[in-house]
N, C-alpha and C. Protein backbone atom coordinates (compact mmCIF):
# COMPACT_ATOMS: atom_id res chain seq x y z
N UNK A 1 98.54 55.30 -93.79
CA UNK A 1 97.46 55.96 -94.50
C UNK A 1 96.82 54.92 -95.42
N UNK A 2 95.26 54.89 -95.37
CA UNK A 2 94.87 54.02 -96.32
C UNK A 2 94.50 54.41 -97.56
N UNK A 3 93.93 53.81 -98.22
CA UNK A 3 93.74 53.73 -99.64
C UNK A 3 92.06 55.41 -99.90
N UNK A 4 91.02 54.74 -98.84
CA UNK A 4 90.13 55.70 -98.69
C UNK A 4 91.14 57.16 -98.26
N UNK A 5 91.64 57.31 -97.23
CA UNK A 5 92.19 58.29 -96.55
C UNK A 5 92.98 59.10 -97.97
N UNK A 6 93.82 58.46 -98.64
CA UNK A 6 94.52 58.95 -100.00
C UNK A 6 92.93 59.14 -100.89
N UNK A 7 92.16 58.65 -100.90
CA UNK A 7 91.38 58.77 -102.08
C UNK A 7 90.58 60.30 -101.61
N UNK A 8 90.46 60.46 -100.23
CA UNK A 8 89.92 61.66 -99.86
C UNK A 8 90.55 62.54 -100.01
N UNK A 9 92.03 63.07 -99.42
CA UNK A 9 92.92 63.69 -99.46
C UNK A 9 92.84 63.92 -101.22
N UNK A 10 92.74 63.52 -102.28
CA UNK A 10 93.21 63.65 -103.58
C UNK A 10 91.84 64.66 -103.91
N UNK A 11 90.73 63.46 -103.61
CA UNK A 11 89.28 64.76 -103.43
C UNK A 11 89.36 66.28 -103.14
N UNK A 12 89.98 66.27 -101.77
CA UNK A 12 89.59 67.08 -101.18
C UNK A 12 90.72 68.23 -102.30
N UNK A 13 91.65 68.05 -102.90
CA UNK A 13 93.31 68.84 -103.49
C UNK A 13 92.42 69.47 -104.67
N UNK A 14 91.46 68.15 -104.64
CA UNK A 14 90.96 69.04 -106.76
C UNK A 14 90.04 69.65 -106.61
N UNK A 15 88.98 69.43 -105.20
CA UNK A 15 88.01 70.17 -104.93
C UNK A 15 88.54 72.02 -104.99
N UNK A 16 89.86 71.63 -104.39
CA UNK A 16 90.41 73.07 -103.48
C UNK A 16 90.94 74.12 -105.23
N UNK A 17 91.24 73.22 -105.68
CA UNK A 17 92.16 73.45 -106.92
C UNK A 17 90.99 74.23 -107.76
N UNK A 18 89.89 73.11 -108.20
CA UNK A 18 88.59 74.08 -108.75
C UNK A 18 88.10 74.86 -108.25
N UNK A 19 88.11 75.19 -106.77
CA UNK A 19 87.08 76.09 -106.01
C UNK A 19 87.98 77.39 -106.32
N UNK A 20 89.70 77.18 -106.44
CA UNK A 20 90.46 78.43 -106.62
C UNK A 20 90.53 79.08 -108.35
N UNK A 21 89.89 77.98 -109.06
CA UNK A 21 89.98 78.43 -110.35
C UNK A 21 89.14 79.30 -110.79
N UNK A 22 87.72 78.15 -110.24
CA UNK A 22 86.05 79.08 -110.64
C UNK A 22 85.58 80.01 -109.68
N UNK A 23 87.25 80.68 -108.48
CA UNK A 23 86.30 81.63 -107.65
C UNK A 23 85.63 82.86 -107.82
N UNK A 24 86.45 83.24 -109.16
CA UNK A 24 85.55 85.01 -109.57
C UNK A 24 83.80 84.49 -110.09
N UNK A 25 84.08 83.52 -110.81
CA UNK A 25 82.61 83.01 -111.46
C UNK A 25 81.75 82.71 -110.10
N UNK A 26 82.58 82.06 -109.47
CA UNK A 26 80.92 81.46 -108.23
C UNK A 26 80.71 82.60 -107.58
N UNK A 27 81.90 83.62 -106.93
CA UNK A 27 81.52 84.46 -106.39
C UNK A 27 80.55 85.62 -106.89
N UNK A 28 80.29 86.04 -108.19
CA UNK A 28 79.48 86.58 -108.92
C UNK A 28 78.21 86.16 -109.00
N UNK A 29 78.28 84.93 -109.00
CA UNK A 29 76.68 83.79 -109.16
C UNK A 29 76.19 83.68 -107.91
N UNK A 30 76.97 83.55 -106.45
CA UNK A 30 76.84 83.14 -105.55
C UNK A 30 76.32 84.72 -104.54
N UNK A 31 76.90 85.59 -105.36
CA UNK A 31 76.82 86.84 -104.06
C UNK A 31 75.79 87.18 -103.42
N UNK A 32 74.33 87.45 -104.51
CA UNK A 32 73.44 87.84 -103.77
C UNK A 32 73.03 86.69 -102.62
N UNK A 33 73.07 85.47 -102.65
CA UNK A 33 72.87 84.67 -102.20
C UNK A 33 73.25 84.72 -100.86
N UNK A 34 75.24 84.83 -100.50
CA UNK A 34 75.55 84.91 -99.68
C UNK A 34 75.85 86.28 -98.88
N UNK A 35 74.84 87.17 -99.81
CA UNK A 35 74.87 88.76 -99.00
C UNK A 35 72.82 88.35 -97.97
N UNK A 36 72.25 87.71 -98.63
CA UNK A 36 70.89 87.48 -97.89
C UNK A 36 71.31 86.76 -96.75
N UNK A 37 72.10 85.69 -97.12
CA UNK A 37 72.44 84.51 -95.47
C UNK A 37 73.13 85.28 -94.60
N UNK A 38 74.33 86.46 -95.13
CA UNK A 38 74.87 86.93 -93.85
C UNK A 38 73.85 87.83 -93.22
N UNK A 39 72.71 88.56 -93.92
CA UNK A 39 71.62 89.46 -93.37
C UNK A 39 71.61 89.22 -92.32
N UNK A 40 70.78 87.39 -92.62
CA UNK A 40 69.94 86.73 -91.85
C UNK A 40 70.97 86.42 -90.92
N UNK A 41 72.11 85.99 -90.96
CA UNK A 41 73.28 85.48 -89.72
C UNK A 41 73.40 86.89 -88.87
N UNK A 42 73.45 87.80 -89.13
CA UNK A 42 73.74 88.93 -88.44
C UNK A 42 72.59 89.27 -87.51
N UNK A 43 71.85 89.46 -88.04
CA UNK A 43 69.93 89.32 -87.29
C UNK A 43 70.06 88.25 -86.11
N UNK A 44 70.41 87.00 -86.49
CA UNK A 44 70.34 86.21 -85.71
C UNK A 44 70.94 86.27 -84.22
N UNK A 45 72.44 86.78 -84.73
CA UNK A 45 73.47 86.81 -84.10
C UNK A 45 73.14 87.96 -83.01
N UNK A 46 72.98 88.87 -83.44
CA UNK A 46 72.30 89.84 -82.59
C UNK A 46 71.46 90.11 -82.07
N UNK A 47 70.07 89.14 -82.14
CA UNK A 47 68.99 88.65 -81.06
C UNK A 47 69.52 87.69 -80.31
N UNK A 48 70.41 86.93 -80.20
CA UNK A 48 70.94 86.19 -80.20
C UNK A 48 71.75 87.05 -78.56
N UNK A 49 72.95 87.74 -78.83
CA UNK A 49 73.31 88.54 -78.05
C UNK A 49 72.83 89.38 -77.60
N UNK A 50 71.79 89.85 -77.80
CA UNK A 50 70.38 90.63 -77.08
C UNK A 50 70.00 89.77 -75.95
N UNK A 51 69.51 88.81 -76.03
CA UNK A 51 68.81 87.94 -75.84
C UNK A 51 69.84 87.67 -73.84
N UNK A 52 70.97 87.27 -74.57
CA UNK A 52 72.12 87.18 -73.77
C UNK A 52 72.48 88.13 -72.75
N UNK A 53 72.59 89.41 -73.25
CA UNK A 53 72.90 90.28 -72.40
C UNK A 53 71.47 90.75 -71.53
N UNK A 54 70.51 91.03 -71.70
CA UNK A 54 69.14 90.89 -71.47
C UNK A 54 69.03 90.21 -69.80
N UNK A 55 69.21 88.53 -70.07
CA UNK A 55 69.56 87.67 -69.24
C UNK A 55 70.84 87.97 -68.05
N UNK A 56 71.73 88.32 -68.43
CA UNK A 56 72.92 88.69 -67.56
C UNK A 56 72.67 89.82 -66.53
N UNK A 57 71.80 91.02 -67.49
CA UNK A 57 71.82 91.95 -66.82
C UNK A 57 70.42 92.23 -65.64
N UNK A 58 69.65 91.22 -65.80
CA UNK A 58 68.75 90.32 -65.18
C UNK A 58 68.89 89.43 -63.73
N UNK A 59 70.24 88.75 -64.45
CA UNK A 59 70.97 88.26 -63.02
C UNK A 59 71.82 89.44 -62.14
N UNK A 60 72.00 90.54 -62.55
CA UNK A 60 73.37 90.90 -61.84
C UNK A 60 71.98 92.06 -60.88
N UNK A 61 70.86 92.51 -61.02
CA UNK A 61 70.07 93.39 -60.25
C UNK A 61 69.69 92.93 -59.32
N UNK A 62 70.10 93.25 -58.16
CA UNK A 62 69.52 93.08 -56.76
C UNK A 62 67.86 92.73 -56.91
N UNK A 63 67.31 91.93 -55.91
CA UNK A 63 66.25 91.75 -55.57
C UNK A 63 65.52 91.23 -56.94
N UNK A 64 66.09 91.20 -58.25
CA UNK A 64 65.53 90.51 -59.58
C UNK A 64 65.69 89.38 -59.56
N UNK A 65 64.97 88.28 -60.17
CA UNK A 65 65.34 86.81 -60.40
C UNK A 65 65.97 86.87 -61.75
N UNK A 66 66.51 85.23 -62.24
CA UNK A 66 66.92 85.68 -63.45
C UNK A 66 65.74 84.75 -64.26
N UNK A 67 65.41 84.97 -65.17
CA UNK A 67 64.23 84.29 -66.28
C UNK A 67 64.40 82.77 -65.91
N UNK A 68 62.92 82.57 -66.14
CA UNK A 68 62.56 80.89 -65.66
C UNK A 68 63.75 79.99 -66.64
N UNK A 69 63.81 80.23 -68.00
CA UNK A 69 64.22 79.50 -68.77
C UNK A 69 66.16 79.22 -68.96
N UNK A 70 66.54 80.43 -67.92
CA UNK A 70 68.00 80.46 -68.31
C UNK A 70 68.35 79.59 -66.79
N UNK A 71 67.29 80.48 -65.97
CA UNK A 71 67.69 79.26 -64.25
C UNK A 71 66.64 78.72 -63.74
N UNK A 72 67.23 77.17 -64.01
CA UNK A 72 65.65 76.46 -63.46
C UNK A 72 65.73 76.67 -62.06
N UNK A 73 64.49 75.95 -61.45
CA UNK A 73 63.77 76.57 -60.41
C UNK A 73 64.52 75.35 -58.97
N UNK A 74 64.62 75.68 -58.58
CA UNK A 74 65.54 74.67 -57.32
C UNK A 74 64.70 73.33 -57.59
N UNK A 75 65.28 72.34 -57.51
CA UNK A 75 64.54 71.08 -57.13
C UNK A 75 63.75 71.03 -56.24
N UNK A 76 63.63 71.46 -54.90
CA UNK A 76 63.11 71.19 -53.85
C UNK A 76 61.68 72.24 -53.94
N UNK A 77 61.70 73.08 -54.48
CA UNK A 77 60.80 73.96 -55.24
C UNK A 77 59.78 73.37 -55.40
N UNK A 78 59.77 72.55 -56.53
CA UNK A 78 58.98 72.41 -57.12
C UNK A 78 58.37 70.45 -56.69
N UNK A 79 58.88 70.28 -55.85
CA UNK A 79 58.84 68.69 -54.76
C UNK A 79 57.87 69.19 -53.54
N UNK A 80 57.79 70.23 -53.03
CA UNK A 80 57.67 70.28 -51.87
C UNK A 80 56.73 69.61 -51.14
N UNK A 81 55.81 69.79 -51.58
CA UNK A 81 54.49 68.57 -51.45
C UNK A 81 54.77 67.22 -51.57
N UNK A 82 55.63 66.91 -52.23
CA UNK A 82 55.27 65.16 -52.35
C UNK A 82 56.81 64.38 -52.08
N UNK A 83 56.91 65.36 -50.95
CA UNK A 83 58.27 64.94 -50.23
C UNK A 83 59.68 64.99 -50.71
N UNK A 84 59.60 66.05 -51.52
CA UNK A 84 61.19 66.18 -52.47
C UNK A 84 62.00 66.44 -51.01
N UNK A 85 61.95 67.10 -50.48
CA UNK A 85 62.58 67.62 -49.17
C UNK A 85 63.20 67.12 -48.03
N UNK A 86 62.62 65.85 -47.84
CA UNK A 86 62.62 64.95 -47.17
C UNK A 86 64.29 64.15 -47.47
N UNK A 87 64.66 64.15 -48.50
CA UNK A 87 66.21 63.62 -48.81
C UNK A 87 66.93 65.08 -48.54
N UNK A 88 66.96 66.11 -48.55
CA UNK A 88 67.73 67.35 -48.19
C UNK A 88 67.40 67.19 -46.77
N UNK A 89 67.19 67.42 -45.82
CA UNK A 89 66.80 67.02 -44.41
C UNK A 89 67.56 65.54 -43.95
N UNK A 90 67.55 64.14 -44.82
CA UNK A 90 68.52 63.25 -44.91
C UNK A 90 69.66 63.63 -44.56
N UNK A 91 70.25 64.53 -45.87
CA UNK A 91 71.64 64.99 -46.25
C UNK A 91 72.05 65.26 -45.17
């Protein structure tokens, strides 16, 4: 162990040590704060999994494609004209 590695480790003990002393105070100062970010994390999280399931249930319907952006479009697709095809026919 080096000298940095001990100097962090000692950091990191008093960081932990104050964060357990001043936690009723920050948590009081800090709450509204971290009651708006989880809002916003929860919002997220759940367009998020919207978004997701949306897509899945997209792929699993007969005769549906699934969205341009989750499955790109075959290579040879979008070559066809300017001889993408021509190496699959190789193969």
């Amino acid at each position: 162990m080096t000298k940095s590695e001990i100097g962090y480790f000692c950091a990191g003990v008093a960081a932990g040590a104050l964060g357990v002393k001043f936690y009723p105070q920050m948590k009081e100062k800090l709450a509204p704060y971290l009651a708006g970010a989880m809002v916003f994390a929860q919002e997220a999280f759940g367009d998020a999994i919207k978004d997701a399931l949306d897509a899945v249930s997209a792929m699993q319907q007969p005769g549906e494609s699934a969205p341009a952006d989750i499955v790109p479009a075959h290579p040879d697709a979008s070559s066809a004209g300017s001889g993408g095809s021509a190496g699959a026919a190789a193969a």
